[in-house]
Protein backbone atom coordinates (compact mmCIF):
# COMPACT_ATOMS: atom_id res chain seq x y z
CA UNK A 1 0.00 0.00 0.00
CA UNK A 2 1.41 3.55 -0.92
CA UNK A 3 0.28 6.92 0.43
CA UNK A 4 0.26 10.05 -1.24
CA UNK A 5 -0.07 13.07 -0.30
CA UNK A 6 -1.59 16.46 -2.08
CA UNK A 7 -2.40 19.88 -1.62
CA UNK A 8 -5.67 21.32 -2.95
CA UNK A 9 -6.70 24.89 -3.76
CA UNK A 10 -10.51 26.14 -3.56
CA UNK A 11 -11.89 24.36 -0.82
CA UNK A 12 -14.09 26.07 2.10
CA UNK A 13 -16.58 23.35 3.24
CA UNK A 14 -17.27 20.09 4.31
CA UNK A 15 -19.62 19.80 0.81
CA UNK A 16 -16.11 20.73 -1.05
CA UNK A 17 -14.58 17.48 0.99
CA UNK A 18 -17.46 15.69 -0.04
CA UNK A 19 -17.43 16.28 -3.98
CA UNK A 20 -13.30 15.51 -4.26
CA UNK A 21 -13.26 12.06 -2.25
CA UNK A 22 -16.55 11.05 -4.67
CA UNK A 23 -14.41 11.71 -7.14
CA UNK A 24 -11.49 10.16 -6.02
CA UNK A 25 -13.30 7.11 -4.67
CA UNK A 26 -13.54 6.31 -8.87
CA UNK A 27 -9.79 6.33 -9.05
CA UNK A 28 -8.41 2.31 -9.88
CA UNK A 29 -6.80 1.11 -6.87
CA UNK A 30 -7.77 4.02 -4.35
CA UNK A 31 -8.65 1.79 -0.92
CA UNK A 32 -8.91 5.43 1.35
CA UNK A 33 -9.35 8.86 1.03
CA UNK A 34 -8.37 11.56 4.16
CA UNK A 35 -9.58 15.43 2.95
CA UNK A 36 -9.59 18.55 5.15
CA UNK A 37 -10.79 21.86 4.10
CA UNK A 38 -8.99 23.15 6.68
CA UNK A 39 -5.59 22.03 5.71
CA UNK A 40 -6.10 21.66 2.25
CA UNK A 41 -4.53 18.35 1.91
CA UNK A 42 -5.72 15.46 0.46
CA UNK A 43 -4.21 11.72 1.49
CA UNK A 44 -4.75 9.10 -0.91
CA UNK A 45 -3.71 5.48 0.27
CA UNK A 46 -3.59 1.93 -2.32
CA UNK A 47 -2.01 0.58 -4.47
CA UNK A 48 0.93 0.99 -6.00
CA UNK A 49 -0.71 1.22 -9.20
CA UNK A 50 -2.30 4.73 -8.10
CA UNK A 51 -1.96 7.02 -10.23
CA UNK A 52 -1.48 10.88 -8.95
CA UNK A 53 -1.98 12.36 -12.47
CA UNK A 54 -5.24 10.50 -12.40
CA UNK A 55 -5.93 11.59 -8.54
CA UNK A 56 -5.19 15.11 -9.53
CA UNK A 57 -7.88 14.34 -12.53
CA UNK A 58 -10.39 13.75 -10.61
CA UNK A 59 -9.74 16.99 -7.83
CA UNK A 60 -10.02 18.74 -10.97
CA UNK A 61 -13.32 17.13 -12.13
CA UNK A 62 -14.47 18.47 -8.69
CA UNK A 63 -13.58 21.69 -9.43
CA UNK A 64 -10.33 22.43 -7.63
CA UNK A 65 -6.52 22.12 -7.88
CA UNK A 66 -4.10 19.95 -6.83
CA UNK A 67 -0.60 19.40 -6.60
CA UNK A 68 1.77 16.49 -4.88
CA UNK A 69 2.81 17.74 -1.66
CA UNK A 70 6.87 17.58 -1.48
């Protein structure tokens, strides 16, 4: 299992948590999905066949922006 973790620009709410990890949760191989408005950060755990341009896809689908965190 592999954890990444990513930074995401727009959020405000709980409803804005809500939208990215049902978006996520479509990602192949995506087992669990920690988001905080608060923080901004987004933790993705699976896999190793995860793939972040496809996580960042789907935060984008949502309506936001994300980036790997260093």
């Amino acid at each position: 299992m592999t954890t990444t973790e990513f930074q995401v620009t727009g959020m405000t709410c709980g409803h804005c948590e809500m939208s990215i990890r049902e978006e996520v949760a479509e990602v192949s191989g995506v087992d669990s999905i920690e988001v905080s408005h608060q923080t901004g950060k987004l933790v993705v755990s699976g896999n190793e066949s995860v793939e972040e341009s496809a996580v960042i896809k789907a935060v984008e689908e949502a309506g936001y922006k994300a980036v790997r965190s260093a």
